[in-house]
PDB file of N, CA and C in Angstrom:
ATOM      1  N   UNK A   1      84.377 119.577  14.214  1.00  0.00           N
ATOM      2  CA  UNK A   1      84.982 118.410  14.824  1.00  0.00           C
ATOM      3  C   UNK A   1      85.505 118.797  16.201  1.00  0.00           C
ATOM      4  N   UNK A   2      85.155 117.846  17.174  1.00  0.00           N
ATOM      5  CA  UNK A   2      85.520 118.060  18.603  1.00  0.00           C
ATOM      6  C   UNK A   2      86.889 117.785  18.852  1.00  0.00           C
ATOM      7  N   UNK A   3      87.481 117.698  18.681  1.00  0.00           N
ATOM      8  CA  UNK A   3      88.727 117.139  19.132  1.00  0.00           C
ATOM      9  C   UNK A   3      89.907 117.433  20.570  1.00  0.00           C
ATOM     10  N   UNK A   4      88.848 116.660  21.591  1.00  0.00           N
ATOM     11  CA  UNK A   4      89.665 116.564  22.666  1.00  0.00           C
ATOM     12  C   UNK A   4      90.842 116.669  23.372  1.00  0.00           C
ATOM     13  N   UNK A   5      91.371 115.311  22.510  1.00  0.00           N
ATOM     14  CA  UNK A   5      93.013 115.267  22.710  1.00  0.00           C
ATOM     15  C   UNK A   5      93.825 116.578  22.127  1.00  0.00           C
ATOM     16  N   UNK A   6      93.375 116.837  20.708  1.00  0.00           N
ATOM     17  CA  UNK A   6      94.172 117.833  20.471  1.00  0.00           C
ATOM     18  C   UNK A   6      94.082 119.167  21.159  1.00  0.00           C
ATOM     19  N   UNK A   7      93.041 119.374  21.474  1.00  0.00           N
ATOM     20  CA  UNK A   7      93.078 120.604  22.472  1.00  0.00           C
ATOM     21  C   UNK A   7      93.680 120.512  23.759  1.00  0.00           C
ATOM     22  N   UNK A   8      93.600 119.383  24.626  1.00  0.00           N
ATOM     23  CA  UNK A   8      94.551 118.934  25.563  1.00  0.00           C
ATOM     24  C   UNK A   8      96.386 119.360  25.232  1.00  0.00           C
ATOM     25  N   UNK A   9      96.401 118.463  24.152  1.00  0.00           N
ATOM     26  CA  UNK A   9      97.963 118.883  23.871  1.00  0.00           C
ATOM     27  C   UNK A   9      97.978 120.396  23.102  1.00  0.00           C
ATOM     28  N   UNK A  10      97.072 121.467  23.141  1.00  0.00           N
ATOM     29  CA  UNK A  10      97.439 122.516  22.885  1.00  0.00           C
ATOM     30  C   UNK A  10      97.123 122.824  24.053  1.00  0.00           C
ATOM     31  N   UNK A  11      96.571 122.389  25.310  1.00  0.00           N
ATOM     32  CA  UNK A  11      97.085 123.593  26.249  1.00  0.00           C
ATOM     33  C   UNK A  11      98.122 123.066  26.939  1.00  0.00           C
ATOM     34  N   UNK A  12      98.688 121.905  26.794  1.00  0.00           N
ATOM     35  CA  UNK A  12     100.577 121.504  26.786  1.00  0.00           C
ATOM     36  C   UNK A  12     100.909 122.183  26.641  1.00  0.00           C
ATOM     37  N   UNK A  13     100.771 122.437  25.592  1.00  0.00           N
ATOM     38  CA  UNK A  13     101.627 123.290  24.453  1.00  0.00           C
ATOM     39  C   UNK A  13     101.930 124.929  25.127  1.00  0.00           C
ATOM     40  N   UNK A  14     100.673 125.504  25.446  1.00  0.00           N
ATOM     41  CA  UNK A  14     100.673 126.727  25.888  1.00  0.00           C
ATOM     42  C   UNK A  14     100.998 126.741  27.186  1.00  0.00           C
ATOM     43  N   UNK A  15     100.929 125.822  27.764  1.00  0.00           N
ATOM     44  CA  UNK A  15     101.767 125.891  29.520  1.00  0.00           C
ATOM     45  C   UNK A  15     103.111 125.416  29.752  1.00  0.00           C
ATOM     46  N   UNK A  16     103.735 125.077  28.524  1.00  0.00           N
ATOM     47  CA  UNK A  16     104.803 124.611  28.851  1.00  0.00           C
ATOM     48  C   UNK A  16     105.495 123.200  28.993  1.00  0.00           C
ATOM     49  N   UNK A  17     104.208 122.303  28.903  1.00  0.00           N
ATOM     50  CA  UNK A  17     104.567 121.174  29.263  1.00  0.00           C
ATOM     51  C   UNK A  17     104.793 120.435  28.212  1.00  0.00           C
ATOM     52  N   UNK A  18     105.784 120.544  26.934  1.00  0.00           N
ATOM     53  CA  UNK A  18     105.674 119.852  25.910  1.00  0.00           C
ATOM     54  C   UNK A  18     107.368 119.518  25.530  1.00  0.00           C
ATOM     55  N   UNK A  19     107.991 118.636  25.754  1.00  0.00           N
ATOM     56  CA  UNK A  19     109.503 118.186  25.155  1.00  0.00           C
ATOM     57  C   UNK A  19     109.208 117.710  24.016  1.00  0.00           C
ATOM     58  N   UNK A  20     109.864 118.241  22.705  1.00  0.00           N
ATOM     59  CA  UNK A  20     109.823 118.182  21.446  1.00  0.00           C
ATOM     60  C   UNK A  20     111.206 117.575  20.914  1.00  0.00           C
ATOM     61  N   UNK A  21     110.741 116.764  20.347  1.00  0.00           N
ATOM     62  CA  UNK A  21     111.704 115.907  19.453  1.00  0.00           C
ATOM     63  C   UNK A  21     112.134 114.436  20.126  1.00  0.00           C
ATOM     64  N   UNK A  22     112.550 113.310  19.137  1.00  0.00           N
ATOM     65  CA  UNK A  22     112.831 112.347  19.906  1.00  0.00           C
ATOM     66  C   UNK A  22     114.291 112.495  20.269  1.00  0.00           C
ATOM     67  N   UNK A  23     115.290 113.099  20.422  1.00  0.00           N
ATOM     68  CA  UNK A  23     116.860 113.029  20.683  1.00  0.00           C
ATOM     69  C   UNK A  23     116.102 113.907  22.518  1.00  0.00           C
ATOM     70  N   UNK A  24     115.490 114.867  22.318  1.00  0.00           N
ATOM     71  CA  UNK A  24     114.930 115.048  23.862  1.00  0.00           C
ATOM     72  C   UNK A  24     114.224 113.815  24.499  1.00  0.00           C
ATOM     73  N   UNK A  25     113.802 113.468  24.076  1.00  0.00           N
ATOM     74  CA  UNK A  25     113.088 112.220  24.967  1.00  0.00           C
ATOM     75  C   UNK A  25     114.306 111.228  25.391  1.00  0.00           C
ATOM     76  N   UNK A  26     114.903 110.763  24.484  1.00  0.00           N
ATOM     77  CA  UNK A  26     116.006 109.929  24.454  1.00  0.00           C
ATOM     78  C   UNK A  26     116.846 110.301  25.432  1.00  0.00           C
ATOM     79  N   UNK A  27     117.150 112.072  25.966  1.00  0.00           N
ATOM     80  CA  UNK A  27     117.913 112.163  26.592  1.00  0.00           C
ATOM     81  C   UNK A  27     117.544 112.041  27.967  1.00  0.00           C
ATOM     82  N   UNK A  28     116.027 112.620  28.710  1.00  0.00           N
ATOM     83  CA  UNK A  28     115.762 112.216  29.932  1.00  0.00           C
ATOM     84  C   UNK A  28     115.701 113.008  30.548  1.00  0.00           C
ATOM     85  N   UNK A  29     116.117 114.509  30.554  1.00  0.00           N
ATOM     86  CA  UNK A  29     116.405 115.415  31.295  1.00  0.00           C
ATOM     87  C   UNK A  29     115.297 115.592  32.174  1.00  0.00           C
ATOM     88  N   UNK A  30     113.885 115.463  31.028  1.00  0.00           N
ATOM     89  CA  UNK A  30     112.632 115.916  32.025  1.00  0.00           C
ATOM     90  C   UNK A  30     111.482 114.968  31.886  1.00  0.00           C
ATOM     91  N   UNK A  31     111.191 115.239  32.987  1.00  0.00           N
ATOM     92  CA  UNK A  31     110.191 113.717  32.841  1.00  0.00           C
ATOM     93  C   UNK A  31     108.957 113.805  31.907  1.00  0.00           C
ATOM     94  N   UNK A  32     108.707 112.886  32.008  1.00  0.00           N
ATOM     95  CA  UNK A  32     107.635 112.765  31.132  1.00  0.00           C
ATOM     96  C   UNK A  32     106.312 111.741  31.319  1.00  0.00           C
ATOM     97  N   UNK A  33     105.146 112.162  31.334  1.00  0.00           N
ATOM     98  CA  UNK A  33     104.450 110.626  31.389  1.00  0.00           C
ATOM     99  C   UNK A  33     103.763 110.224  30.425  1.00  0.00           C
ATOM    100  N   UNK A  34     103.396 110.995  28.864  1.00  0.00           N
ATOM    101  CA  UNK A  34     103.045 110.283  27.808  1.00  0.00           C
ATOM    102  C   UNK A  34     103.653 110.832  26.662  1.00  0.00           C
ATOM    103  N   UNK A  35     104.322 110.064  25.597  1.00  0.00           N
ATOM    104  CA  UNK A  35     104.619 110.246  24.303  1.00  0.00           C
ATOM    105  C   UNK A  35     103.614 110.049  23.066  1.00  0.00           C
ATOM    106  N   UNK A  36     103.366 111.135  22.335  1.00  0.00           N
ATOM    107  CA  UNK A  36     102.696 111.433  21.423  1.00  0.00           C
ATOM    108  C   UNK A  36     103.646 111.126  20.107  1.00  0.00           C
ATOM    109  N   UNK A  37     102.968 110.353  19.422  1.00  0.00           N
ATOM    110  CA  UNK A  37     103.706 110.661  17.909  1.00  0.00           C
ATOM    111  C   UNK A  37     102.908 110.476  16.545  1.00  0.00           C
ATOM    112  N   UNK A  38     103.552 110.526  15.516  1.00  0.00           N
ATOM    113  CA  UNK A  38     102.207 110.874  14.403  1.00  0.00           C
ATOM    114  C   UNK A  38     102.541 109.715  13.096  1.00  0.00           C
ATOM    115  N   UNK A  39     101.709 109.389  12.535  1.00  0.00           N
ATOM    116  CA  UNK A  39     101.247 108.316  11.936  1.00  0.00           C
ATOM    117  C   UNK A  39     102.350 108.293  11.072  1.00  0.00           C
ATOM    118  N   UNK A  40     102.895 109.275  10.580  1.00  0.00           N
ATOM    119  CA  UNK A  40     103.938 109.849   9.469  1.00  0.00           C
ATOM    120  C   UNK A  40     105.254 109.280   9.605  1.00  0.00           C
ATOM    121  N   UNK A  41     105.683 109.134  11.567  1.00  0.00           N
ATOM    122  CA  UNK A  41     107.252 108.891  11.591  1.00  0.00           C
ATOM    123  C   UNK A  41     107.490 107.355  11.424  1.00  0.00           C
ATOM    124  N   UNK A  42     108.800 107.724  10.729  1.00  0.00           N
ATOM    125  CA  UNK A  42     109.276 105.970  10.328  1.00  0.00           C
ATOM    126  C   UNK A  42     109.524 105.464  10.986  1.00  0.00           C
ATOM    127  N   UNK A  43     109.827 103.905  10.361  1.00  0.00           N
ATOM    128  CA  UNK A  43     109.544 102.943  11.463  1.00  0.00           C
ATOM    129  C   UNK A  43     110.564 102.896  12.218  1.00  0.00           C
ATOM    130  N   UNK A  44     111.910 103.368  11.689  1.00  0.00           N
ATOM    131  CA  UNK A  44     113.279 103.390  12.723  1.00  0.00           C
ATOM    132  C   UNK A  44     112.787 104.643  13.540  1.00  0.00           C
ATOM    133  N   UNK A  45     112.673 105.470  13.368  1.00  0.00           N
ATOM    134  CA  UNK A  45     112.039 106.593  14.604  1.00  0.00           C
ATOM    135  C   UNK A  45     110.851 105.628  15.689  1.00  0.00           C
ATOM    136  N   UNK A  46     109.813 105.034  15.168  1.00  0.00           N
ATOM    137  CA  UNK A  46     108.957 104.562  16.199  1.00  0.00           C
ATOM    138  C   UNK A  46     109.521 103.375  16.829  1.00  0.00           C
ATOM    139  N   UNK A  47     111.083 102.985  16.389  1.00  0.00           N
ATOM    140  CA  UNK A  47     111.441 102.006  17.465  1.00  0.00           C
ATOM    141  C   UNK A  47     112.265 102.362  18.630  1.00  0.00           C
ATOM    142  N   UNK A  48     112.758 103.462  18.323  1.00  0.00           N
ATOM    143  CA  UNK A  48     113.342 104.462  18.786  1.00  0.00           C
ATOM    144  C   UNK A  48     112.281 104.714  20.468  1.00  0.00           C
ATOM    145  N   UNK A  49     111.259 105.554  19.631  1.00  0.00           N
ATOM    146  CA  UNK A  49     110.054 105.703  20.525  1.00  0.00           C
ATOM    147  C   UNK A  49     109.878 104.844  21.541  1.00  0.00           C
ATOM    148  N   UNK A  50     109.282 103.864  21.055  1.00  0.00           N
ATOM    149  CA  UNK A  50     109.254 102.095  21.517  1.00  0.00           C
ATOM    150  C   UNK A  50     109.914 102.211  22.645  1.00  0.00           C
ATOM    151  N   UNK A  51     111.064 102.254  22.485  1.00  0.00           N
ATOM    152  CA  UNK A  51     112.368 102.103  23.624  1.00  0.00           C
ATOM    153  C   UNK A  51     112.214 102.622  24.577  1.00  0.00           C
ATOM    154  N   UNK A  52     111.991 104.357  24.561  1.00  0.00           N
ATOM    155  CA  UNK A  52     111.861 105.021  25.419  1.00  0.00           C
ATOM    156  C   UNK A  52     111.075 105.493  25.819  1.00  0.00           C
ATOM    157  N   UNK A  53     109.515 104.848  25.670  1.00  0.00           N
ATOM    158  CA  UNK A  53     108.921 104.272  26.271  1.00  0.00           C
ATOM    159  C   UNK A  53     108.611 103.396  27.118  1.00  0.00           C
ATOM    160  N   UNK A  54     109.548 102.177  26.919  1.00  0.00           N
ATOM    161  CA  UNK A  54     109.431 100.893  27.505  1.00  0.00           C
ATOM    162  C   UNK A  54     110.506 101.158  28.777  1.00  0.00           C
ATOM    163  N   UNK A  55     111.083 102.116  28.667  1.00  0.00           N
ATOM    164  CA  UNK A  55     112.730 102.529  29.974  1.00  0.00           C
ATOM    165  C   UNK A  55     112.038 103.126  30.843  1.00  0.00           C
ATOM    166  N   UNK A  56     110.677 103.937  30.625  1.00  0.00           N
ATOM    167  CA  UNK A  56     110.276 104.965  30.956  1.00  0.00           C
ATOM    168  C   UNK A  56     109.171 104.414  31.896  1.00  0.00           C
ATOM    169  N   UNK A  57     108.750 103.355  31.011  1.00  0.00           N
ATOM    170  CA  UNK A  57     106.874 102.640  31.317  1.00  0.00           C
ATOM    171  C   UNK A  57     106.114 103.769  31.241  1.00  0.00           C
ATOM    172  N   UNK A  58     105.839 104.266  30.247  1.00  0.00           N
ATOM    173  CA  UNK A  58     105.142 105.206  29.730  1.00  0.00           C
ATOM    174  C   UNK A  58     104.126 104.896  28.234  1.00  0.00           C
ATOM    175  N   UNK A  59     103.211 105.216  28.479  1.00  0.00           N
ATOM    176  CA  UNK A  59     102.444 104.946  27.225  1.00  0.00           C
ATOM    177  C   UNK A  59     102.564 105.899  25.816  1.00  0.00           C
ATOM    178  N   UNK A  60     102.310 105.025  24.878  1.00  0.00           N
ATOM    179  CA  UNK A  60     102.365 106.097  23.690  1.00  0.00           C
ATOM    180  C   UNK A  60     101.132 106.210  22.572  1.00  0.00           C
ATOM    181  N   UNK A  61     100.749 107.807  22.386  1.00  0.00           N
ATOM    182  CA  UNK A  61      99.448 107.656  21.861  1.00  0.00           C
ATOM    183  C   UNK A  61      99.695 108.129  20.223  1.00  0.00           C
ATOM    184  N   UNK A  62      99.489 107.575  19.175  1.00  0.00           N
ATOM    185  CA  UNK A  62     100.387 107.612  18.141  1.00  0.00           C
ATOM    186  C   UNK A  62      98.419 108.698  17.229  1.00  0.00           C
ATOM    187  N   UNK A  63      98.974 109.296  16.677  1.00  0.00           N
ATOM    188  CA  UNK A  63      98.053 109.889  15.326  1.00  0.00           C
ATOM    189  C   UNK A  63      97.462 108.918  14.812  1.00  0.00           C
ATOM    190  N   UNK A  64      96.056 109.245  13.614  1.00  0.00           N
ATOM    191  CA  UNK A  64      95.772 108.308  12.689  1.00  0.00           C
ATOM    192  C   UNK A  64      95.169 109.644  11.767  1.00  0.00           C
ATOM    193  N   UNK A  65      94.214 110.248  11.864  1.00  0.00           N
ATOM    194  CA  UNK A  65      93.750 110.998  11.298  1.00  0.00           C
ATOM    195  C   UNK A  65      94.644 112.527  10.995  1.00  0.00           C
ATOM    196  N   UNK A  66      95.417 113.422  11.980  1.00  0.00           N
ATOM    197  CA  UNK A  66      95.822 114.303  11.991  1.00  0.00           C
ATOM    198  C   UNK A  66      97.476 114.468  11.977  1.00  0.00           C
ATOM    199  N   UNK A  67      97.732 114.887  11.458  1.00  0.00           N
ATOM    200  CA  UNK A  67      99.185 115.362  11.494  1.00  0.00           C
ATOM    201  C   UNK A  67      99.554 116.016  12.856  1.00  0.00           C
ATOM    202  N   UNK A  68     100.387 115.445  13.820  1.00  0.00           N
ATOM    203  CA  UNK A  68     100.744 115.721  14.939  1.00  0.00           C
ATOM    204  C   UNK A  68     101.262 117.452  14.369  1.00  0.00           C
ATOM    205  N   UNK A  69     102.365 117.645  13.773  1.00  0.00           N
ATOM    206  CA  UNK A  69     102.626 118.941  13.601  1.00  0.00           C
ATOM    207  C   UNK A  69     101.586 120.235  13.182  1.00  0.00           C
ATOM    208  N   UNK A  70      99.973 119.844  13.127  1.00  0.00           N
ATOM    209  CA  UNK A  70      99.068 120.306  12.662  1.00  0.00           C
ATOM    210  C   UNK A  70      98.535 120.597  14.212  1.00  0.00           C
ATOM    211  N   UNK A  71      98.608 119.688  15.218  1.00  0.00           N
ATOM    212  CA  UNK A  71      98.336 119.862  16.710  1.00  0.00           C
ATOM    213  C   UNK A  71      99.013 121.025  17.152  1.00  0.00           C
ATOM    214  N   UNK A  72     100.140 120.801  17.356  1.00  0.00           N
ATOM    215  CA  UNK A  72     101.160 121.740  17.888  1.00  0.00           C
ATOM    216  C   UNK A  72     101.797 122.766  17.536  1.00  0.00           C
ATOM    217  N   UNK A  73     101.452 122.757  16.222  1.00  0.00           N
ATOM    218  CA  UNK A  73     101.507 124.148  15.005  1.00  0.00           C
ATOM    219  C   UNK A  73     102.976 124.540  14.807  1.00  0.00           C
ATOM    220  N   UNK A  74     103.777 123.337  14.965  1.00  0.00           N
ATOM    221  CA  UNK A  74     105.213 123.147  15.073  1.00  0.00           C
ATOM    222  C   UNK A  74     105.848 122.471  13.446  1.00  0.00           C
ATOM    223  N   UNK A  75     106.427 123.394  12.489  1.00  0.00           N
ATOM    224  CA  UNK A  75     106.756 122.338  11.421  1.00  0.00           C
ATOM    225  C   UNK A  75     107.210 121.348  11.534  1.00  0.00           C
ATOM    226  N   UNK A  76     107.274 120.316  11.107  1.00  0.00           N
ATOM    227  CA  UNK A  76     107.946 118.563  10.908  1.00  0.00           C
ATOM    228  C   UNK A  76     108.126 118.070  12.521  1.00  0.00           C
ATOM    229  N   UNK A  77     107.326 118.466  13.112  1.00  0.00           N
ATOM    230  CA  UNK A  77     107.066 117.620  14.572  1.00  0.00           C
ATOM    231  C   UNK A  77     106.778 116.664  14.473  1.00  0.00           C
ATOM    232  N   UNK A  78     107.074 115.176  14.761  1.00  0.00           N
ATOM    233  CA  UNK A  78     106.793 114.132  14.730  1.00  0.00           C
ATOM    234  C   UNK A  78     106.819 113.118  15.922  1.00  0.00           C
ATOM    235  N   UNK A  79     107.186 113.793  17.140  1.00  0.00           N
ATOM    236  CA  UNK A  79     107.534 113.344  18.197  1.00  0.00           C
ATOM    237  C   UNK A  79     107.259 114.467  19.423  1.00  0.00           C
ATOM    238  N   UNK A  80     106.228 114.241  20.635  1.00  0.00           N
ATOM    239  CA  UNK A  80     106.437 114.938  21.801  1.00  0.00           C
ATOM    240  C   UNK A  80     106.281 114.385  22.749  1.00  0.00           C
ATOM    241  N   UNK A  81     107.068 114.700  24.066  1.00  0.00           N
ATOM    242  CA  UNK A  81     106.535 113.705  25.335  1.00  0.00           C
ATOM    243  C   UNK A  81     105.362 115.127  25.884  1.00  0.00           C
ATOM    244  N   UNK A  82     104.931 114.415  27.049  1.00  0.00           N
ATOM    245  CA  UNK A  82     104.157 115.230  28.030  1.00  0.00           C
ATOM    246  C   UNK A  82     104.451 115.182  29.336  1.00  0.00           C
ATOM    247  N   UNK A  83     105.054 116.294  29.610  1.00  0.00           N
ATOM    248  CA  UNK A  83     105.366 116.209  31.075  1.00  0.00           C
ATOM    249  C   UNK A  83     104.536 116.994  31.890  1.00  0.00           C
ATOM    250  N   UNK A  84     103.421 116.529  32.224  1.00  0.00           N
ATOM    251  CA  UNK A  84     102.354 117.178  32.998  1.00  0.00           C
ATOM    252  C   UNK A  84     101.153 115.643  33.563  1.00  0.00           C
ATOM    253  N   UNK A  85     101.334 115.497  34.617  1.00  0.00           N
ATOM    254  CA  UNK A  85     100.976 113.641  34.708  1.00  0.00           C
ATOM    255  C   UNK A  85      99.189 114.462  34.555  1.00  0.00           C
ATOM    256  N   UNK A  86      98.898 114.952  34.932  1.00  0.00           N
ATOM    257  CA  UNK A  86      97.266 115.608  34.881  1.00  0.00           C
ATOM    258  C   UNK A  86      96.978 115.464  33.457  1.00  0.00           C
ATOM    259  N   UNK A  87      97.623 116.057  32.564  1.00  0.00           N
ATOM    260  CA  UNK A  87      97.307 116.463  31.237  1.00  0.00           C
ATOM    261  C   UNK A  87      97.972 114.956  30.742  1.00  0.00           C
ATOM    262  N   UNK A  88      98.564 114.338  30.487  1.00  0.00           N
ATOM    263  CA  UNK A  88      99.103 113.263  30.331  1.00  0.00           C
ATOM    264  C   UNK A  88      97.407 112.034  30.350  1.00  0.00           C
ATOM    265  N   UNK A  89      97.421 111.821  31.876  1.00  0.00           N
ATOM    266  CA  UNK A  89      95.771 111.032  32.238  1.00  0.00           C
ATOM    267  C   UNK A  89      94.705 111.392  31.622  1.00  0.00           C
ATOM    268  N   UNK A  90      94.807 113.199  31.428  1.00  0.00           N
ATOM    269  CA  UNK A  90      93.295 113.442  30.128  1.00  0.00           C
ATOM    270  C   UNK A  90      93.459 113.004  29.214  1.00  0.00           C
ATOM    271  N   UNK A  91      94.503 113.182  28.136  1.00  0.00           N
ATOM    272  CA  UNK A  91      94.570 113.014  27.108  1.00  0.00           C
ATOM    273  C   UNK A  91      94.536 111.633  26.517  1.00  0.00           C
ATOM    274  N   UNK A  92      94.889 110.462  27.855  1.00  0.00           N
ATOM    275  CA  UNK A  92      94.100 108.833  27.901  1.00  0.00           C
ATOM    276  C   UNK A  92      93.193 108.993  27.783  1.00  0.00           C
ATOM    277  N   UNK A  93      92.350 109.409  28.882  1.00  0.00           N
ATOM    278  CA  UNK A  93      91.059 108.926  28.944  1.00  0.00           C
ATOM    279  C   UNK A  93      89.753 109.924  27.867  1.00  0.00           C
ATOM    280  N   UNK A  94      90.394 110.598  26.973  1.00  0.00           N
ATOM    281  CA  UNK A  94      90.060 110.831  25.657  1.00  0.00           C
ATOM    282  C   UNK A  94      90.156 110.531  24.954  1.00  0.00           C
ATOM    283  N   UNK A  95      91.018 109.305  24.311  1.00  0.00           N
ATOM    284  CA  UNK A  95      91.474 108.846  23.041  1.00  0.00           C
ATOM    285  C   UNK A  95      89.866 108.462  22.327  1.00  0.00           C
ATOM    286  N   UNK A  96      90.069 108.748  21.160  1.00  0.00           N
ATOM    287  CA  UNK A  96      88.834 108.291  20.556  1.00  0.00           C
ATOM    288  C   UNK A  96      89.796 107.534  19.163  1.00  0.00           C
ATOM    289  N   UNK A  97      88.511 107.423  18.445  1.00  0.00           N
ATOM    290  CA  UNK A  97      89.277 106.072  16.842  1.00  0.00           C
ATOM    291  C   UNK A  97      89.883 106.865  16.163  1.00  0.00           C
ATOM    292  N   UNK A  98      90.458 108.614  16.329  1.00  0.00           N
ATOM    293  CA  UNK A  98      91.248 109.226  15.496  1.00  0.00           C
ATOM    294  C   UNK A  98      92.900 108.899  16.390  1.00  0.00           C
ATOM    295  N   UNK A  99      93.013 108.167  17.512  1.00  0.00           N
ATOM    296  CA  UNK A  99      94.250 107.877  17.822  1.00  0.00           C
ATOM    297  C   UNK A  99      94.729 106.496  18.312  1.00  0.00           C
ATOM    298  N   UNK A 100      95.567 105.978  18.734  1.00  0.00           N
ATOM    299  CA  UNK A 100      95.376 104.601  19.168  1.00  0.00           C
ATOM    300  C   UNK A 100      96.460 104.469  20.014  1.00  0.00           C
ATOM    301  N   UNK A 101      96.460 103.997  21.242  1.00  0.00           N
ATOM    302  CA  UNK A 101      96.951 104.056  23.044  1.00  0.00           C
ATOM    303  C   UNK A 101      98.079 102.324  22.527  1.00  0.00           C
ATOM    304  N   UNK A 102      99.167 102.828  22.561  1.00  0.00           N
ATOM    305  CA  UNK A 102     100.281 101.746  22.851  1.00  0.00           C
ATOM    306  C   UNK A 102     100.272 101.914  24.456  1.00  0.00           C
ATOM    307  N   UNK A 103     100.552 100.539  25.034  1.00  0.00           N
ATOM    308  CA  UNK A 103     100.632 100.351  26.336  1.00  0.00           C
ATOM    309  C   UNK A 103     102.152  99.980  26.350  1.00  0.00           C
ATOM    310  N   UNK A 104     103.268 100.269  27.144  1.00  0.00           N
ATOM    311  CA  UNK A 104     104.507 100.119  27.505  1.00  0.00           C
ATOM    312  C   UNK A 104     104.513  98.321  27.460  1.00  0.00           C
ATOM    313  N   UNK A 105     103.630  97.767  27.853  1.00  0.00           N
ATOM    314  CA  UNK A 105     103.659  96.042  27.987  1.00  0.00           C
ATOM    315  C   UNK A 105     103.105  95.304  26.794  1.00  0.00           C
ATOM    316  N   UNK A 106     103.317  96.184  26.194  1.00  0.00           N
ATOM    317  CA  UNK A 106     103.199  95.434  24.961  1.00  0.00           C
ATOM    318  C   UNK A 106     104.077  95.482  23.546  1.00  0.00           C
ATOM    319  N   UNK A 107     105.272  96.717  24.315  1.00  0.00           N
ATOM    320  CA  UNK A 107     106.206  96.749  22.963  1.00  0.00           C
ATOM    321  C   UNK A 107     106.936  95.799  23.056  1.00  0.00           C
TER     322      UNK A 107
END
């Protein structure tokens, strides 16, 4: 299996460009231009998300097939932004039917 995106967010991962958890996102410190999250987190966590997304105008590309913490090889990860706008734009214009692209104008 090819999997694009996830190799994208593993070389996030390995350069540095990955804020983990939603209480980091929430807080702002570092920017970010896409939030990743995984099919798993509840629905009070993805409104959460939602939010800070929509403050942000940032898109969010949520799991369907894979366990986000299976990406990032991070236990009970359920939430990452991407702060790398390069790696952020690949990992759009890769989405295939194992993920699905929330647009900020539509939460």
């Amino acid at each position: 299996m090819n999997d694009k995106v996830a190799s994208l967010i593993g070389f996030a991962v390995k350069s540095g460009k990955i804020i983990y958890g939603l209480e980091s996102l929430e807080e702002g410190k570092r920017k970010r231009y896409l939030i990743v999250c995984c099919h798993t987190l509840s629905e009070r966590a993805k409104l959460s998300v939602k939010k800070v997304a929509q403050r942000d105008g940032v898109f969010i590309v949520e799991t369907k097939a894979r366990k986000l913490e299976d990406i990032v090889y991070k236990n009970n990860c359920k939430v990452i932004g991407i702060s790398n706008k390069q790696m952020a734009d690949a990992i759009i214009n890769f989405i295939t039917e194992d993920y699905s692209l929330i647009k900020s104008e539509e939460i």
